[in-house]
PDB file of N, CA and C in Angstrom:
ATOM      1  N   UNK A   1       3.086  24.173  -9.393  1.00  0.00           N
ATOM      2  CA  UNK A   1       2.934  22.908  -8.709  1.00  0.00           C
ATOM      3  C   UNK A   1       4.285  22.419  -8.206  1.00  0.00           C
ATOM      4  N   UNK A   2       4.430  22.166  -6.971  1.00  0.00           N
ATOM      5  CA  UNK A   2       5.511  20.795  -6.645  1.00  0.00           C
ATOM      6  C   UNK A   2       5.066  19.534  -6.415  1.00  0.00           C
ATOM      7  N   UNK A   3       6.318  19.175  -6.811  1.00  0.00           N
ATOM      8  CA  UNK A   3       6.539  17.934  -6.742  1.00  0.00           C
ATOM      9  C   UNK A   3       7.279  17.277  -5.468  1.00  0.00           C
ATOM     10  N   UNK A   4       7.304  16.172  -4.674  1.00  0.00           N
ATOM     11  CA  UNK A   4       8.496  15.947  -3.909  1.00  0.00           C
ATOM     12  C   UNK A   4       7.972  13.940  -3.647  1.00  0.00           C
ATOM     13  N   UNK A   5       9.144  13.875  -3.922  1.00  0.00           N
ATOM     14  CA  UNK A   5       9.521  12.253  -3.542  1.00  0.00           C
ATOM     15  C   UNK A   5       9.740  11.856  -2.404  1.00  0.00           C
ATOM     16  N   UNK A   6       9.031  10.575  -2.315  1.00  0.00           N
ATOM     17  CA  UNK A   6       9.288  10.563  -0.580  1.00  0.00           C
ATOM     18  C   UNK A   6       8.474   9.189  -0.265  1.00  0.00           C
ATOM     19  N   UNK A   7       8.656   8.630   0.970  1.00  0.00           N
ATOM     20  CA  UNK A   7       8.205   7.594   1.408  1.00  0.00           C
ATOM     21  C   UNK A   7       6.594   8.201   1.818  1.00  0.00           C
ATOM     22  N   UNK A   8       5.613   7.201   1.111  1.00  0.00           N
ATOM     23  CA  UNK A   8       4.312   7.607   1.323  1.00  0.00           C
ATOM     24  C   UNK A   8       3.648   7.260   2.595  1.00  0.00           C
ATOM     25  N   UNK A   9       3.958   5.957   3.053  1.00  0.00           N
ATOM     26  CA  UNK A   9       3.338   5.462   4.416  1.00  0.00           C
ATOM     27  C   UNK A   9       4.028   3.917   4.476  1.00  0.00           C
ATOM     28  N   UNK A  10       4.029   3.985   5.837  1.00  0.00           N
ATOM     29  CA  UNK A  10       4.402   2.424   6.246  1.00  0.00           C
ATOM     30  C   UNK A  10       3.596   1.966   7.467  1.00  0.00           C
ATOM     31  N   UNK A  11       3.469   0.531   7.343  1.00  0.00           N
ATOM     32  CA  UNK A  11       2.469   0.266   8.162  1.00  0.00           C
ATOM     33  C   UNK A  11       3.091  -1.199   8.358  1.00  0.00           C
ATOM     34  N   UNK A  12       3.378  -1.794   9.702  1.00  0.00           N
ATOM     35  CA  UNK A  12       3.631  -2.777  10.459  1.00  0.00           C
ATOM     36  C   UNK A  12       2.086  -3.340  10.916  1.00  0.00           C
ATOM     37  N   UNK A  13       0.975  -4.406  10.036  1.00  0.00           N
ATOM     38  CA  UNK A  13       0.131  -4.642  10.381  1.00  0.00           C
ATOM     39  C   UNK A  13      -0.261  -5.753  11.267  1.00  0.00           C
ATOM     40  N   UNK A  14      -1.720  -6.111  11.817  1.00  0.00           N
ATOM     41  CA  UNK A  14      -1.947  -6.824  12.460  1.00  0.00           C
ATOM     42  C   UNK A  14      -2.490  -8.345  11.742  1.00  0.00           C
ATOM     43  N   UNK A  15      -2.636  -8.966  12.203  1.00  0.00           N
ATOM     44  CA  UNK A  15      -2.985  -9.945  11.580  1.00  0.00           C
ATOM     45  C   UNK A  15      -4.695  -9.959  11.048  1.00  0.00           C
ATOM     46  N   UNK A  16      -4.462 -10.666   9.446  1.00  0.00           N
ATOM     47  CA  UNK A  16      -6.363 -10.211   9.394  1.00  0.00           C
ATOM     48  C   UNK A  16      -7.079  -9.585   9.726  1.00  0.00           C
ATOM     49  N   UNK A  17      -6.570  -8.391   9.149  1.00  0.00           N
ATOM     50  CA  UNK A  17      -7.110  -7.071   9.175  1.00  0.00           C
ATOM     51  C   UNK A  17      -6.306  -5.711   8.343  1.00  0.00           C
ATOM     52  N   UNK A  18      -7.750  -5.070   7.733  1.00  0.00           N
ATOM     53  CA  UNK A  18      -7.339  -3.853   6.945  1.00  0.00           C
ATOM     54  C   UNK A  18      -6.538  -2.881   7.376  1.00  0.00           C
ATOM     55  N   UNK A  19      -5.591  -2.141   7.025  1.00  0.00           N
ATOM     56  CA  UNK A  19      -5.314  -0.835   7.159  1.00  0.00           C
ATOM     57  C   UNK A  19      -4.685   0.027   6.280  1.00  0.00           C
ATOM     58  N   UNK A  20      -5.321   1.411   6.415  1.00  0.00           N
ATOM     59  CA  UNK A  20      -4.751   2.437   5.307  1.00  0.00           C
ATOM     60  C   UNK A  20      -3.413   2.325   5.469  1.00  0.00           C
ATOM     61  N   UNK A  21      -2.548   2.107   4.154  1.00  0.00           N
ATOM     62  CA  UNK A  21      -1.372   2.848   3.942  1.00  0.00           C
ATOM     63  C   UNK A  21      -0.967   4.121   3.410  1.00  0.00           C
ATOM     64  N   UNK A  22      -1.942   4.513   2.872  1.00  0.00           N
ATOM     65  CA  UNK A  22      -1.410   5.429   2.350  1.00  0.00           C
ATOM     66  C   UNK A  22      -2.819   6.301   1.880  1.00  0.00           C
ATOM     67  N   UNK A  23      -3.454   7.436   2.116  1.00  0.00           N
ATOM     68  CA  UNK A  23      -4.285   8.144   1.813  1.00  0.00           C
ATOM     69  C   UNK A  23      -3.931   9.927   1.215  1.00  0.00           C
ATOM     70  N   UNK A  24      -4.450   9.853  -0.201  1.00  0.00           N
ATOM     71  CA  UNK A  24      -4.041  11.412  -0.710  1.00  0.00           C
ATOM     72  C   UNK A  24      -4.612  12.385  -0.431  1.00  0.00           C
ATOM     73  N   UNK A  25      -4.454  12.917   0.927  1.00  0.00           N
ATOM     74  CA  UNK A  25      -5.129  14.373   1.069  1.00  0.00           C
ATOM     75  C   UNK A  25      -4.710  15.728   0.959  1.00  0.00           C
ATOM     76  N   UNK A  26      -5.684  16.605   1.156  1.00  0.00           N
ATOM     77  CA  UNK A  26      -5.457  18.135   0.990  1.00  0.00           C
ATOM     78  C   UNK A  26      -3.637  18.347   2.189  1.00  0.00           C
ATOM     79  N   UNK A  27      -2.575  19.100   1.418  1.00  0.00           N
ATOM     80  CA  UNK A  27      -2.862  19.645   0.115  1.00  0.00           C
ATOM     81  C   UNK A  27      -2.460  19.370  -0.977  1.00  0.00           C
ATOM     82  N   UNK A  28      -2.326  17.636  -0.773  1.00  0.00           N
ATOM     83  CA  UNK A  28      -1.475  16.860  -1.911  1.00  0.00           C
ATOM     84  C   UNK A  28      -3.354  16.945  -3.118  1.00  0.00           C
ATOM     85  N   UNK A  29      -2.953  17.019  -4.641  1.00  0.00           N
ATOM     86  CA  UNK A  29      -3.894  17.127  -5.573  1.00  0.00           C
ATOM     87  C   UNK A  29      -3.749  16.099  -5.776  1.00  0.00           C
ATOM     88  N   UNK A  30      -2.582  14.771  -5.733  1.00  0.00           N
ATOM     89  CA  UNK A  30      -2.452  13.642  -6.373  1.00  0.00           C
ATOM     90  C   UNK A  30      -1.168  13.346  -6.246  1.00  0.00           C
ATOM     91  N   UNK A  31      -0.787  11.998  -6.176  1.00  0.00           N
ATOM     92  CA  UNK A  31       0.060  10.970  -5.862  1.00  0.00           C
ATOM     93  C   UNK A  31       0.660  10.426  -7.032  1.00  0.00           C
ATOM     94  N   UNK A  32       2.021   9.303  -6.974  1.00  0.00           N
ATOM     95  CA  UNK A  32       1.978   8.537  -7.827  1.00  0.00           C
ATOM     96  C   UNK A  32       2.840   7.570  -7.352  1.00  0.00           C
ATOM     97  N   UNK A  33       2.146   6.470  -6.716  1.00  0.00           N
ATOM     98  CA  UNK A  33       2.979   5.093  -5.866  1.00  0.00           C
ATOM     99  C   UNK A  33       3.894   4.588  -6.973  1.00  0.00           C
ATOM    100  N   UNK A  34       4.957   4.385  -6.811  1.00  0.00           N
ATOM    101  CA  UNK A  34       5.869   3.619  -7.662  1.00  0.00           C
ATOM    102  C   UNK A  34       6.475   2.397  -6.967  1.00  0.00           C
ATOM    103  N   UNK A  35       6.594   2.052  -5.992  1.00  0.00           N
ATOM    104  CA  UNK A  35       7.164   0.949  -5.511  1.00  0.00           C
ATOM    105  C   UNK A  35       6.341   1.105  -4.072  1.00  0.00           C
ATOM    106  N   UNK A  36       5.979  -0.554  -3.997  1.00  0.00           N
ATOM    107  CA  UNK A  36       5.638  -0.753  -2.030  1.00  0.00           C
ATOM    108  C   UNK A  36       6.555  -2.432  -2.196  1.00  0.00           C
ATOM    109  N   UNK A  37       6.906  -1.783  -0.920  1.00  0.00           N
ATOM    110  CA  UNK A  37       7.539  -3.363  -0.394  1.00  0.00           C
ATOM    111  C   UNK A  37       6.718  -4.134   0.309  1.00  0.00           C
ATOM    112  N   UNK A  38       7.051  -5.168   0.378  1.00  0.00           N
ATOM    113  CA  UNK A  38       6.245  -6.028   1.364  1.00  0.00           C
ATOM    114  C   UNK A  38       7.149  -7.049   1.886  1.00  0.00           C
ATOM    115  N   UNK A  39       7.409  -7.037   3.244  1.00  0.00           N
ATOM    116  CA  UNK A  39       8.266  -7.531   4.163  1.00  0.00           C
ATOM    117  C   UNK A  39       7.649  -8.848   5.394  1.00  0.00           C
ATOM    118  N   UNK A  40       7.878  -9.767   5.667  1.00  0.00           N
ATOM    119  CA  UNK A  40       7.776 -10.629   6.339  1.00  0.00           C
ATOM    120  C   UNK A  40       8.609 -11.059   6.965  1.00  0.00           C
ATOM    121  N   UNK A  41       8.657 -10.830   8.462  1.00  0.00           N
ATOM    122  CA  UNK A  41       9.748 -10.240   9.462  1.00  0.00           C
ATOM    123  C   UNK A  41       9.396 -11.563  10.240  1.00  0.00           C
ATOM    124  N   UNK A  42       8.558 -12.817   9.952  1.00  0.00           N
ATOM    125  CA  UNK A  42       8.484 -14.061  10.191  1.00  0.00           C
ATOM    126  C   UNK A  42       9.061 -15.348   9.687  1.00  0.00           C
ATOM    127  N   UNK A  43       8.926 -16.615  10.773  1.00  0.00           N
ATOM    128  CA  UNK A  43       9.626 -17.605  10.176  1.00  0.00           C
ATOM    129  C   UNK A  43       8.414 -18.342   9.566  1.00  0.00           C
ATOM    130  N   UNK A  44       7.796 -17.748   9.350  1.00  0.00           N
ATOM    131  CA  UNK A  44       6.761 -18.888   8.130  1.00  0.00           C
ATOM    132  C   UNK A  44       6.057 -17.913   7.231  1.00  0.00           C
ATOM    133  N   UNK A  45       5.361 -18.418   6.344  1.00  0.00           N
ATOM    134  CA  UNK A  45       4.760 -17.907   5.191  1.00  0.00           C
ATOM    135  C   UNK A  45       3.532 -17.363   5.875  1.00  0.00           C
ATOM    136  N   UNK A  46       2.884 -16.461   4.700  1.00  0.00           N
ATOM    137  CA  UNK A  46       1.860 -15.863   4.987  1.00  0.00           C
ATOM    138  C   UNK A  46       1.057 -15.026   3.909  1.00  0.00           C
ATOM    139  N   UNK A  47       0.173 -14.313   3.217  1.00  0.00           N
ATOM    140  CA  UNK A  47      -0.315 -13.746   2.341  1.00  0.00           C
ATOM    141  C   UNK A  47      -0.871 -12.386   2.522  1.00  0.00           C
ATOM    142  N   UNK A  48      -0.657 -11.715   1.457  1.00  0.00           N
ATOM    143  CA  UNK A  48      -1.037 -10.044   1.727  1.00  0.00           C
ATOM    144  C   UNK A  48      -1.984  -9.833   0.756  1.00  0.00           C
ATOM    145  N   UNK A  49      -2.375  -8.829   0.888  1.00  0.00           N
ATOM    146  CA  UNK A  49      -3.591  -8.174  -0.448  1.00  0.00           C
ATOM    147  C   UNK A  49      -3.353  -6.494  -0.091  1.00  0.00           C
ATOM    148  N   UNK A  50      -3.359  -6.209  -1.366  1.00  0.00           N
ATOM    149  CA  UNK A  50      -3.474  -4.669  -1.311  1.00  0.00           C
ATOM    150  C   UNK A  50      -4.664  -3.740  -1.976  1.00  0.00           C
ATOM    151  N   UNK A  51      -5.040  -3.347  -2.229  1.00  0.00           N
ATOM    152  CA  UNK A  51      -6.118  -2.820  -2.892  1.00  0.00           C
ATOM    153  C   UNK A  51      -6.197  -1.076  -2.928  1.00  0.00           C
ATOM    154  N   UNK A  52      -6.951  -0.242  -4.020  1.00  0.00           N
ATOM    155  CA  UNK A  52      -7.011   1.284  -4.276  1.00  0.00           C
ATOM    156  C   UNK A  52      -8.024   1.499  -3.934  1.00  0.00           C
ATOM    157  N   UNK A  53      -8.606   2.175  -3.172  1.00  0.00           N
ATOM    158  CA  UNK A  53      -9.882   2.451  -2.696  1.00  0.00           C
ATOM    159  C   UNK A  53     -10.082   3.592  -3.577  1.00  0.00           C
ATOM    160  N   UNK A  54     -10.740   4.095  -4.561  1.00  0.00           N
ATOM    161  CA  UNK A  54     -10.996   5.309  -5.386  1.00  0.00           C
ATOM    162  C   UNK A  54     -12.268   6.131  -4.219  1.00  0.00           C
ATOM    163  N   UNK A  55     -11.486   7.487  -4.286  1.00  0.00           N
ATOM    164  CA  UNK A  55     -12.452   8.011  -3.469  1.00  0.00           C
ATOM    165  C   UNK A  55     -12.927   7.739  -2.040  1.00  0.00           C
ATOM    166  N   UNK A  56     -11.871   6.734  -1.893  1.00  0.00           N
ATOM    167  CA  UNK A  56     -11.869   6.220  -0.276  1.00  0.00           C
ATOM    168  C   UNK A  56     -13.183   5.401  -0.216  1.00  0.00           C
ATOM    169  N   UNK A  57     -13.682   4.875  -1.328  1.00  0.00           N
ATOM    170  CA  UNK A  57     -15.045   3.953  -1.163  1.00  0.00           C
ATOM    171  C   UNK A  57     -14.801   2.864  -0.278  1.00  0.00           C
ATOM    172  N   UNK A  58     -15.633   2.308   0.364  1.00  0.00           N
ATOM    173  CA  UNK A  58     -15.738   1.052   0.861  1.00  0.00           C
ATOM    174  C   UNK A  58     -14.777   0.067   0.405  1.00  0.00           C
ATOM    175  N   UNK A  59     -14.425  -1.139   1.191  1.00  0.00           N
ATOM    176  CA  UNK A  59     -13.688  -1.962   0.392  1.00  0.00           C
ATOM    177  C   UNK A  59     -14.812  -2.918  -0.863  1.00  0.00           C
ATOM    178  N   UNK A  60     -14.445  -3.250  -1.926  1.00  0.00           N
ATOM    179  CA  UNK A  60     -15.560  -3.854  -2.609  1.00  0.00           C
ATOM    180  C   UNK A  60     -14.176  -4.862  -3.824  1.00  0.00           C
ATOM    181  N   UNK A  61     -14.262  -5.829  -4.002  1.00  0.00           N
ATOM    182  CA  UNK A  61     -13.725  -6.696  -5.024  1.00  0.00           C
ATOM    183  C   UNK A  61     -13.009  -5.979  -5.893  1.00  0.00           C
ATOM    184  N   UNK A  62     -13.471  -5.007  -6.652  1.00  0.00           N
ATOM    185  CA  UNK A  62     -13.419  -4.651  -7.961  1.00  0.00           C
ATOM    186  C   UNK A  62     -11.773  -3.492  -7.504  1.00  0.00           C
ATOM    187  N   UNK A  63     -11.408  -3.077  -6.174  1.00  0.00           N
ATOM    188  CA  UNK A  63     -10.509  -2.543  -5.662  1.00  0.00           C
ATOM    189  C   UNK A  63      -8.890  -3.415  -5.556  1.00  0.00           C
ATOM    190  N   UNK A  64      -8.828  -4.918  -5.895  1.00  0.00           N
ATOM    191  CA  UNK A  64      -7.934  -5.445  -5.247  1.00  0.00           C
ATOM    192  C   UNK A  64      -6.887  -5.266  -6.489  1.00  0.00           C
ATOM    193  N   UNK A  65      -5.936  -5.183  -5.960  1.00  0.00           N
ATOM    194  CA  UNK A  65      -4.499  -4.932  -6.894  1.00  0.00           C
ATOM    195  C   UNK A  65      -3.692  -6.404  -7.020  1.00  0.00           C
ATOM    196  N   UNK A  66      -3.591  -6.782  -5.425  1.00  0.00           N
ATOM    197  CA  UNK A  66      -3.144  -7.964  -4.902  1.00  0.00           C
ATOM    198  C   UNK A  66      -3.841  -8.891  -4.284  1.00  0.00           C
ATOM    199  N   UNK A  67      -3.824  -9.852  -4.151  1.00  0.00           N
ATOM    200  CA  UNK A  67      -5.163 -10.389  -3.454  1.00  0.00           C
ATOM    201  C   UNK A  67      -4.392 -12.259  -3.269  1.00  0.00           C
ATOM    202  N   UNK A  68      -4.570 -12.383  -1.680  1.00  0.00           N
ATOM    203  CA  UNK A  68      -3.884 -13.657  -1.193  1.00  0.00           C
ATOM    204  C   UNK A  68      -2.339 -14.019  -1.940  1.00  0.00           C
ATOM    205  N   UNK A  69      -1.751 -12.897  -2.060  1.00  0.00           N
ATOM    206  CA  UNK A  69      -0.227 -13.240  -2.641  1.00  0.00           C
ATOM    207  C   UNK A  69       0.596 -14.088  -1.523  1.00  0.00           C
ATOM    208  N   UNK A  70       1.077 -14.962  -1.758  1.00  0.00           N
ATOM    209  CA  UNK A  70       2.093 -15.852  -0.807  1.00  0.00           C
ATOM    210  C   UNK A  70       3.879 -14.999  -0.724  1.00  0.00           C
ATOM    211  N   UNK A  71       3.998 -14.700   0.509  1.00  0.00           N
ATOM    212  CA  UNK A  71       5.159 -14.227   0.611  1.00  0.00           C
ATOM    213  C   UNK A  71       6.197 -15.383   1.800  1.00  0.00           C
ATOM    214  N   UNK A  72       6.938 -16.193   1.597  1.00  0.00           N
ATOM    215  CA  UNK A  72       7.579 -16.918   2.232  1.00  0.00           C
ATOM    216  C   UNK A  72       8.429 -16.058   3.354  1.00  0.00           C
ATOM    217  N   UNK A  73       8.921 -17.076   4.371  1.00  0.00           N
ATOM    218  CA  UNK A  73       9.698 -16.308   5.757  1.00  0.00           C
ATOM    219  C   UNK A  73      10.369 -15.329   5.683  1.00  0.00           C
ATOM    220  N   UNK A  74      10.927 -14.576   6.192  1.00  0.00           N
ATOM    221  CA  UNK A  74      11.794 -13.889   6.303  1.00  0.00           C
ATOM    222  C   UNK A  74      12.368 -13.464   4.601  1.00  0.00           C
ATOM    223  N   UNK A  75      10.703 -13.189   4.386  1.00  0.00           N
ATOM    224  CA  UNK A  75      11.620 -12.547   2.704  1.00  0.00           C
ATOM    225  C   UNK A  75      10.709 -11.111   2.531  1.00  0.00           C
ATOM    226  N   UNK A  76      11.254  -9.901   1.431  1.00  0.00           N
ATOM    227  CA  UNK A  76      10.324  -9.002   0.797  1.00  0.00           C
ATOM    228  C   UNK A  76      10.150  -9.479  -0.470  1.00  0.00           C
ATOM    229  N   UNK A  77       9.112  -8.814  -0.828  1.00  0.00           N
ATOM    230  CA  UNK A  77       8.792  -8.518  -2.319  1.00  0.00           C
ATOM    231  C   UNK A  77       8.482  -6.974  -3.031  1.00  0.00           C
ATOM    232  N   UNK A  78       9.447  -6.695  -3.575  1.00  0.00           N
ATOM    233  CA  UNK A  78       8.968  -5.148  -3.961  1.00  0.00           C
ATOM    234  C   UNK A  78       8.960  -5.289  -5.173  1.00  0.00           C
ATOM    235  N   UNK A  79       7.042  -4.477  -4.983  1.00  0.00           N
ATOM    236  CA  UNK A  79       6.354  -4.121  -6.094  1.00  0.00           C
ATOM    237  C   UNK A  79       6.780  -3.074  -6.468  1.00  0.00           C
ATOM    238  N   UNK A  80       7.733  -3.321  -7.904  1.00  0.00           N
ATOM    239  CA  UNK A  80       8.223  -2.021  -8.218  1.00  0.00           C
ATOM    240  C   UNK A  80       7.906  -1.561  -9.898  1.00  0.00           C
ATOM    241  N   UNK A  81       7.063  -2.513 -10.308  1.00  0.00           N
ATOM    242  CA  UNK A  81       6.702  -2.315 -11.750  1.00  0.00           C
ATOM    243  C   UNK A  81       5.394  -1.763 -11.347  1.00  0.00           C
ATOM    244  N   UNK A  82       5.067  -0.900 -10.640  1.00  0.00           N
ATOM    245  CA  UNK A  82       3.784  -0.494 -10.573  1.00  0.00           C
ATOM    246  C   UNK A  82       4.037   0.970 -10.533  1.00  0.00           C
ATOM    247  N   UNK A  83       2.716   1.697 -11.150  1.00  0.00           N
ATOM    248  CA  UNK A  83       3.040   3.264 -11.113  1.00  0.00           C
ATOM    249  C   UNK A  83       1.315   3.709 -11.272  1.00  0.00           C
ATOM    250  N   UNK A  84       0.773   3.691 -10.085  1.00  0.00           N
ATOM    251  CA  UNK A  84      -0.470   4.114 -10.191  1.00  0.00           C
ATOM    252  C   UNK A  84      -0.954   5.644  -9.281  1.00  0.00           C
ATOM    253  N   UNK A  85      -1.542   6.111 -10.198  1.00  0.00           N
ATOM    254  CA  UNK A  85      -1.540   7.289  -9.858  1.00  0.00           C
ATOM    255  C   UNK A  85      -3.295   7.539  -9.326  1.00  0.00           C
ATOM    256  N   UNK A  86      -2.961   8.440  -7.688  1.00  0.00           N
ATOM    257  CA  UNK A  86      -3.861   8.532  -7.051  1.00  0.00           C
ATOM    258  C   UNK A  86      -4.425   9.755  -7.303  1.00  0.00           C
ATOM    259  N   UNK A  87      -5.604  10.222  -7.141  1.00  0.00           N
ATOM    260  CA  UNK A  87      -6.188  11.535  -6.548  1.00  0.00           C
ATOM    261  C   UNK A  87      -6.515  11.839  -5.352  1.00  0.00           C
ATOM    262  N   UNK A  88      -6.671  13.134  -5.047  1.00  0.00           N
ATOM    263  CA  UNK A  88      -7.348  13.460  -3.709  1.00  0.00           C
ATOM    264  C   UNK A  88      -8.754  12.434  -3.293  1.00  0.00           C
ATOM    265  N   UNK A  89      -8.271  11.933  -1.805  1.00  0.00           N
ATOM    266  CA  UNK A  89      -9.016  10.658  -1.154  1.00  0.00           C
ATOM    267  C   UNK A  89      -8.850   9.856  -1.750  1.00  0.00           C
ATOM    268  N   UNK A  90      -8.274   9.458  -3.077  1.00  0.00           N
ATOM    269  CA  UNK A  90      -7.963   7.738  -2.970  1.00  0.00           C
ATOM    270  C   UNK A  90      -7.094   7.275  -1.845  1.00  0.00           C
ATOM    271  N   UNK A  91      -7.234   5.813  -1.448  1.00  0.00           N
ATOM    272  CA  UNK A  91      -6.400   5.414   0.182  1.00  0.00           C
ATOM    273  C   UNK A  91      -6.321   4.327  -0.706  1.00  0.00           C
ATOM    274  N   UNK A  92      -4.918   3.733  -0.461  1.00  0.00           N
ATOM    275  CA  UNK A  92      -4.302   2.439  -0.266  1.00  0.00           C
ATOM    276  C   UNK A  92      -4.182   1.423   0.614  1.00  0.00           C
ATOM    277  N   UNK A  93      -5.048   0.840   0.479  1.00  0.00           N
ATOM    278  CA  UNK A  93      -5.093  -0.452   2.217  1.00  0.00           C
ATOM    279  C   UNK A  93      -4.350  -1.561   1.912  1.00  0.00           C
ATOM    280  N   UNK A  94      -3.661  -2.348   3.020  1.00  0.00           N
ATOM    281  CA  UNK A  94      -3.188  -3.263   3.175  1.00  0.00           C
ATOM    282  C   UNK A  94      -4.161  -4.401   3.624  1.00  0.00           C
ATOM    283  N   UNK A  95      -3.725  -5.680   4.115  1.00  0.00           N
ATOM    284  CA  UNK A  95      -4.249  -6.848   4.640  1.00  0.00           C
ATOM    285  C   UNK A  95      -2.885  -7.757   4.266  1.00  0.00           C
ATOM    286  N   UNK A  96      -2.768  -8.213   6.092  1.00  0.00           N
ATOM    287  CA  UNK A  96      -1.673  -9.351   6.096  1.00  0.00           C
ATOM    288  C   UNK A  96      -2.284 -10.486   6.982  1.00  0.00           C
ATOM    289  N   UNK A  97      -2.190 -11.921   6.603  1.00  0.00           N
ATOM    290  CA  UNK A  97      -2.631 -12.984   6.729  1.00  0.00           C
ATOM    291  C   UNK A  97      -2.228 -13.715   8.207  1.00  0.00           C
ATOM    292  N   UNK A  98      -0.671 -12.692   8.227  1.00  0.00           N
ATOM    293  CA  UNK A  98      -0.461 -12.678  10.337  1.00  0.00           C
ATOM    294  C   UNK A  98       0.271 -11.300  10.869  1.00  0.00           C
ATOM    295  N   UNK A  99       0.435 -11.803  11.944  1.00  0.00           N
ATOM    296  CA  UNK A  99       1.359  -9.535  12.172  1.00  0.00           C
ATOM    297  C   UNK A  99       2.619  -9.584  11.890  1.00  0.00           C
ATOM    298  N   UNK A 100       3.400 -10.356  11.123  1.00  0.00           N
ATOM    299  CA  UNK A 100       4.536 -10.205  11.045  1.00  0.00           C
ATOM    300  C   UNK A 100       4.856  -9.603   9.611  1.00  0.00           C
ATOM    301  N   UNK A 101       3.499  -8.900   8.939  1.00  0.00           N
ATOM    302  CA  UNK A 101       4.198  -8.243   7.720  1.00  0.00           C
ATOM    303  C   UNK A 101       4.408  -6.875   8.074  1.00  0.00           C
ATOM    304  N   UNK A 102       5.416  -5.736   7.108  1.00  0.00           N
ATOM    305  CA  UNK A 102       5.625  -4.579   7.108  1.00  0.00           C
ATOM    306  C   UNK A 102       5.291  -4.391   5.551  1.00  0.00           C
ATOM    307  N   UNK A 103       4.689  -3.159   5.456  1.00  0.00           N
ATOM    308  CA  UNK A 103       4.081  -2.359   4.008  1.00  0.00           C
ATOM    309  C   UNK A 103       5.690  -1.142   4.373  1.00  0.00           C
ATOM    310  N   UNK A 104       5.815  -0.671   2.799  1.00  0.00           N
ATOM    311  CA  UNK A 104       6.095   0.651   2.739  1.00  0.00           C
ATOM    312  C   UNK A 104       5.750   1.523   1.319  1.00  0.00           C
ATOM    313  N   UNK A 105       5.681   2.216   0.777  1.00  0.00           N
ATOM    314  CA  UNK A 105       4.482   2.535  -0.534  1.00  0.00           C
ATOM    315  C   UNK A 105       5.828   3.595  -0.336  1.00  0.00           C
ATOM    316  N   UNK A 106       6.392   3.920  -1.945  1.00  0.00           N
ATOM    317  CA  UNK A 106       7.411   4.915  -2.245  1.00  0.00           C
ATOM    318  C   UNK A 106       6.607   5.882  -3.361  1.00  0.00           C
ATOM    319  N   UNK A 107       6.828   7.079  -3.532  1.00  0.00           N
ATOM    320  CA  UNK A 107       5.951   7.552  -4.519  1.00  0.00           C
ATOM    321  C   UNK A 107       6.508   9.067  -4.423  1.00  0.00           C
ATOM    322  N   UNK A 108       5.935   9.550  -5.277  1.00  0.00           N
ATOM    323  CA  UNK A 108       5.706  11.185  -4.982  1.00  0.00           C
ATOM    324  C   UNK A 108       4.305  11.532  -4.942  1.00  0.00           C
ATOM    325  N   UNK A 109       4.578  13.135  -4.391  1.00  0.00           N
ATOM    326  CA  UNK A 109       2.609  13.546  -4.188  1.00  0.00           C
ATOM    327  C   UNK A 109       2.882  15.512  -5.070  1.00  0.00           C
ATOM    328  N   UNK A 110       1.675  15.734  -5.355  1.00  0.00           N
ATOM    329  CA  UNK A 110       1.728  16.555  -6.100  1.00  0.00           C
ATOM    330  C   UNK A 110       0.928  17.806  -5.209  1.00  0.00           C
ATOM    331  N   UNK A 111       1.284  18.887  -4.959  1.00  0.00           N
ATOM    332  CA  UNK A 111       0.834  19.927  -4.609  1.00  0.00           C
ATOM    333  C   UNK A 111       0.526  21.412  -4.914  1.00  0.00           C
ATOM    334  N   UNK A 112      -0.286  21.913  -5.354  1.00  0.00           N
ATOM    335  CA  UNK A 112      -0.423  23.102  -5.485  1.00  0.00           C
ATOM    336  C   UNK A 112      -0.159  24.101  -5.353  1.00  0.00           C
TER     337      UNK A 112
END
C-alpha cells in the first residue's frame, strides 16, 4: 500500500449551495482528512456547513459535521482537530451562506 499526503480538494463556492469537496475514489481504498480550512475572502460574516456523505448517500441530517458555523470577514478557521477517515465513495460537501467562502480539506489517501 501507499500512502501520500497532499491537498485533497479545494473549492471556491457559490452562495447557498452544495458542493463536493472532496470524494474517495478508485484507486484511492481510503482517505484520512486531517485539516480543512475555511476562508472568507469577504467584508462581512457568513456561515458554512460541512457534512460526510458515507457512500456518497444523499444529503440527509444525520451527515452534518458542521452546520450554520459563523465565520466573521476576512477571517479562516482551520479545522484541524479533526481526523476522519473516509472510504471508497465517501464525498465531503461543503455549503457557504454567500460566494465569498474558500474550502481546502488536507489529508492523505491510501492506495493499493
Amino acid at each position: 500500500m501507499t500512502t501520500a499526503e497532499k491537498v485533497l480538494g479545494q473549492k471556491a463556492t457559490a452562495a447557498t449551495t452544495a458542493w463536493d469537496l472532496y470524494t474517495c475514489t478508485a484507486p484511492v481504498t481510503s482517505a484520512v482528512i486531517t485539516c480543512i480550512n475555511v476562508c472568507n475572502r469577504g467584508a462581512t460574516s457568513t456561515t458554512f456547513r460541512i457534512s460526510v456523505r458515507v457512500a456518497g448517500a444523499g444529503q440527509a441530517n444525520d451527515h452534518y459535521q458542521y452546520y450554520d458555523v459563523t465565520i466573521a470577514a476576512y477571517q479562516t478557521i482551520p479545522l484541524k482537530d479533526i481526523r476522519w477517515t473516509l472510504s471508497a465513495t465517501d464525498v465531503i460537501t461543503v455549503y457557504a451562506g454567500n460566494a465569498n467562502l474558500s474550502f481546502t480539506a488536507f489529508g492523505s489517501e491510501r492506495t493499493n
